[in-house]
Protein backbone atom coordinates (compact mmCIF):
# COMPACT_ATOMS: atom_id res chain seq x y z
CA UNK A 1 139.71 179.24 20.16
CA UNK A 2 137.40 178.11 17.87
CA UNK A 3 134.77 175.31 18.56
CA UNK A 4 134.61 172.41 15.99
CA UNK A 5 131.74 171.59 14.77
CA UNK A 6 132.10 168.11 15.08
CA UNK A 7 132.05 168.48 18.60
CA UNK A 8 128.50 169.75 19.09
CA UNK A 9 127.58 167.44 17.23
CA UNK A 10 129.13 164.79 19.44
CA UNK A 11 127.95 166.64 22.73
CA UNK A 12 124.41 166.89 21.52
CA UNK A 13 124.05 163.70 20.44
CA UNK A 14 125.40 162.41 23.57
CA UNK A 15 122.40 164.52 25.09
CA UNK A 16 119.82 163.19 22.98
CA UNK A 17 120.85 159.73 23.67
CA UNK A 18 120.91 160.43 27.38
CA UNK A 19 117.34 161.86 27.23
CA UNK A 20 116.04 159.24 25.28
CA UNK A 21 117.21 156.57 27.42
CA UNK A 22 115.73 157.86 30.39
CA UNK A 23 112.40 157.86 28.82
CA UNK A 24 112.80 154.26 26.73
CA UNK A 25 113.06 153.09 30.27
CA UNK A 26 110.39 150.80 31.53
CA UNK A 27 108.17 152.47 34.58
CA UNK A 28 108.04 150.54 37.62
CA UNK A 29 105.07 149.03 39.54
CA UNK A 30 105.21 148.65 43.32
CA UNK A 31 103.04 146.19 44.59
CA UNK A 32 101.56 144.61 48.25
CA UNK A 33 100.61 141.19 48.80
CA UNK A 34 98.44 139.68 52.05
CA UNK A 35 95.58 138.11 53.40
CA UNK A 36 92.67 138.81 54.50
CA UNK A 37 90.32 136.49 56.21
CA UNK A 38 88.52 134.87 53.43
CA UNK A 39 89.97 136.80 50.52
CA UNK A 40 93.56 138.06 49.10
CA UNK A 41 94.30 141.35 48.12
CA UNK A 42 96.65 142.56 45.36
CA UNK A 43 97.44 146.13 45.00
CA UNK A 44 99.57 147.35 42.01
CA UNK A 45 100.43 150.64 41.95
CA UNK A 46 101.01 151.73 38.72
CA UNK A 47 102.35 155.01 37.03
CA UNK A 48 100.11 157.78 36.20
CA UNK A 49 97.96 157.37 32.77
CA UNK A 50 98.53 153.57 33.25
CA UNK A 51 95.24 151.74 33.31
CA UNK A 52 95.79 147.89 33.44
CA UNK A 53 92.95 145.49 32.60
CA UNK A 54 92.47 142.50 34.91
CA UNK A 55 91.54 139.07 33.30
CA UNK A 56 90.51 135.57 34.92
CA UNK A 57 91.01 132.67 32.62
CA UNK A 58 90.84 129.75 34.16
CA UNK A 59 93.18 129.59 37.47
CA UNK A 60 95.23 132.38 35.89
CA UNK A 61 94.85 135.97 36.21
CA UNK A 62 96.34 138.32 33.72
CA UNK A 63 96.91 142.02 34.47
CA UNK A 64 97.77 143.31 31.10
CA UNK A 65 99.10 146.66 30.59
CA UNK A 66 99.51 148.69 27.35
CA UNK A 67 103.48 149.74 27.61
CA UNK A 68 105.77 147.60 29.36
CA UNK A 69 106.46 148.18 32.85
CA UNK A 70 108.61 146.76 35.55
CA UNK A 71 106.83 144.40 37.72
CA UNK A 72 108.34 143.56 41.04
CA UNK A 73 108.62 139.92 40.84
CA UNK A 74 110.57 139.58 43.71
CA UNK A 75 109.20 141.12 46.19
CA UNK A 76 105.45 139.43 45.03
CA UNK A 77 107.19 135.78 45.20
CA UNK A 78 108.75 136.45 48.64
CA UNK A 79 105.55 137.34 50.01
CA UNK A 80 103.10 134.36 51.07
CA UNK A 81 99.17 134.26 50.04
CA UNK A 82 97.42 131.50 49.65
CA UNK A 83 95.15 132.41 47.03
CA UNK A 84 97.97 134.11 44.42
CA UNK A 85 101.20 132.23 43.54
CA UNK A 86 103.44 131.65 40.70
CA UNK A 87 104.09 135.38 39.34
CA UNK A 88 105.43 135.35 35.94
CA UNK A 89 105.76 138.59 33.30
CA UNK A 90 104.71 137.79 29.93
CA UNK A 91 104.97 140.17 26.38
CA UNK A 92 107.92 141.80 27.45
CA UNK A 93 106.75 143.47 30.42
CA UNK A 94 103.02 144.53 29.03
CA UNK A 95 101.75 142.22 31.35
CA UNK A 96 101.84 139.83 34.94
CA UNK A 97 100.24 136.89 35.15
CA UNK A 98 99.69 134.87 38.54
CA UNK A 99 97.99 131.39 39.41
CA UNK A 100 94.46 131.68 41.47
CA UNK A 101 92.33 128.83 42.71
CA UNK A 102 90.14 127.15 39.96
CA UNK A 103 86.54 128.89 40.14
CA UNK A 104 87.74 131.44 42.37
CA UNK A 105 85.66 134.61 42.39
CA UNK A 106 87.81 137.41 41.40
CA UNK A 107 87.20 141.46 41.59
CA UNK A 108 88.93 144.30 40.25
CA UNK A 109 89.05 147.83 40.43
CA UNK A 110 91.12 150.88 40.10
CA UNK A 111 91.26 153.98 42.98
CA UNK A 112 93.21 156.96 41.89
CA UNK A 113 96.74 155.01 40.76
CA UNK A 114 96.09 151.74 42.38
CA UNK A 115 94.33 148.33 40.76
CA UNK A 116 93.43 146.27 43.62
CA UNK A 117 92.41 142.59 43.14
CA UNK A 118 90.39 140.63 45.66
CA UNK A 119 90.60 136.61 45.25
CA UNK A 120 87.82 134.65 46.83
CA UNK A 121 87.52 131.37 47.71
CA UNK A 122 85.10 129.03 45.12
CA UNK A 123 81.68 129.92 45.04
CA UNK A 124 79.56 127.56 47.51
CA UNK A 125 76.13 126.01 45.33
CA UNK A 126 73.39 127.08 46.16
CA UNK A 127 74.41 129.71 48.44
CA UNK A 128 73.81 133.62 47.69
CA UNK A 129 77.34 135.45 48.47
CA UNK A 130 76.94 137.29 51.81
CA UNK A 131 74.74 135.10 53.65
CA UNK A 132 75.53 132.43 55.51
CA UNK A 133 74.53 128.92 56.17
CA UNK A 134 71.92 127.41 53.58
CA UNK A 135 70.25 130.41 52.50
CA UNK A 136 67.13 130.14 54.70
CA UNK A 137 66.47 132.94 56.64
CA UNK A 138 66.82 132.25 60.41
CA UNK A 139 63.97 132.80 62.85
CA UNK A 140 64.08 134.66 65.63
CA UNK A 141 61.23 133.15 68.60
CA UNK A 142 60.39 135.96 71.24
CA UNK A 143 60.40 133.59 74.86
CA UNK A 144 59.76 134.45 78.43
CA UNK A 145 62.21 136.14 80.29
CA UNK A 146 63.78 133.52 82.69
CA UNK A 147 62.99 133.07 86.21
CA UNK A 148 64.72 135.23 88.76
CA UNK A 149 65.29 133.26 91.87
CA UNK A 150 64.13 134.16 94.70
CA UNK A 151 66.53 136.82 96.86
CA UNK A 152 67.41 135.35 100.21
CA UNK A 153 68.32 137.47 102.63
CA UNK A 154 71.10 137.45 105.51
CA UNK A 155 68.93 135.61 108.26
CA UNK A 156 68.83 132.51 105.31
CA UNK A 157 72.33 132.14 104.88
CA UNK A 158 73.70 132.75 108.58
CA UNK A 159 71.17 129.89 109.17
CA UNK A 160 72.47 127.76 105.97
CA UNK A 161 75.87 127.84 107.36
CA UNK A 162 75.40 127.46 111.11
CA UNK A 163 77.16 124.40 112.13
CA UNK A 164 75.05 124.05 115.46
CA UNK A 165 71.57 124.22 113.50
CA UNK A 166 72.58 121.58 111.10
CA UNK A 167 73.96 119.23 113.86
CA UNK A 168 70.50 119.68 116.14
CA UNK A 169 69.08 117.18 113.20
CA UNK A 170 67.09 113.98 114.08
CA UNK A 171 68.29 110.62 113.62
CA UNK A 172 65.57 108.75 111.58
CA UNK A 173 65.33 104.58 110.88
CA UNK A 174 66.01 103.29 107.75
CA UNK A 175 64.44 100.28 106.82
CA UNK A 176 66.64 96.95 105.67
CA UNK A 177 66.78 95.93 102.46
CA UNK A 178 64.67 92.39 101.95
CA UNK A 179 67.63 90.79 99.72
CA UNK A 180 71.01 91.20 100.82
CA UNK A 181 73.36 92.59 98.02
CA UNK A 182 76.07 89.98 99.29
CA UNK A 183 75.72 86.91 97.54
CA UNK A 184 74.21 83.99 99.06
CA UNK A 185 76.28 81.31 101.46
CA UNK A 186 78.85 84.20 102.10
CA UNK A 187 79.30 85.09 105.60
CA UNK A 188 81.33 88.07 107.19
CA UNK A 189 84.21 86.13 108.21
């Protein structure tokens, strides 16, 4: 039986089109939300030879990429931060964009296939970042050690908490009061 030759040419088109649809296919990005204390962390983790470029303008941040890529938009807008919000793709898929607090200090970097982001709260005036409080350096004053009180020994407490010693005390006279604290004309019956 001879093959036609129509037919490899159907069956190898067929495997052309099934190899280049495979690779047309946008990569995807995996990605974890939280925070941290004073900051929020983003970490994309993107396919290998992808190197994104993160971009504040503004309150938005723009991670821009230079192929398209699948961005998992779900799983960022289920997740709570309260620094990142509003995730939105943007030139079909080349990059994400998210909404960050006004004046919020932003840093990026990439380790091995991950871009992390760190969103800060708004830079305090007139403070350095890192050290707290005004800026001033605080003082440290060397004082005495305190006191130690005296020890008192068993003899001073048996006689603290002898009823009979405490009871042997003299009655002493008290002296009236010159004014009475009733007022005047008022009797005691």
């Amino acid at each position: 039986m001879k093959r036609r030759p129509d037919d490899a040419l159907t069956v190898g088109s067929a495997l052309v089109l099934a190899l280049l649809s495979g690779t047309a296919q946008a990569a995807t990005v995996r990605a974890q939300l939280g925070d941290h204390g004073d900051y929020s962390r983003l970490v994309l983790s993107v396919p290998k030879g992808v190197e994104p470029v993160a971009v504040v303008d503004g309150c938005v941040l723009r991670i821009s990429v230079p192929d398209p890529l699948r961005w998992p938009l779900a799983s960022l807008r289920d997740s709570f931060s309260r620094r990142l919000s509003d995730f939105v793709t943007a030139d079909g898929g080349r990059s994400l964009t998210a909404t960050v607090p006004c004046g919020a200090r932003v840093a990026s970097v990439m380790e091995r296939r991950n871009l992390i982001v760190d969103v800060g709260g708004p830079p305090v005036p007139g403070v350095k970042p890192g050290v707290a409080g005004d800026g001033a350096e605080e003082v440290v004053v060397a004082t005495a050690p305190p006191e130690v009180p005296p020890s008192v020994s068993v003899a001073g407490v048996v006689e603290a908490l002898n009823p009979i010693g405490t009871a042997n005390a003299a009655a002493m006279t008290l002296p009236l009061p010159a004014e009475s604290p009733l007022p005047p004309g008022r009797g005691l019956g």
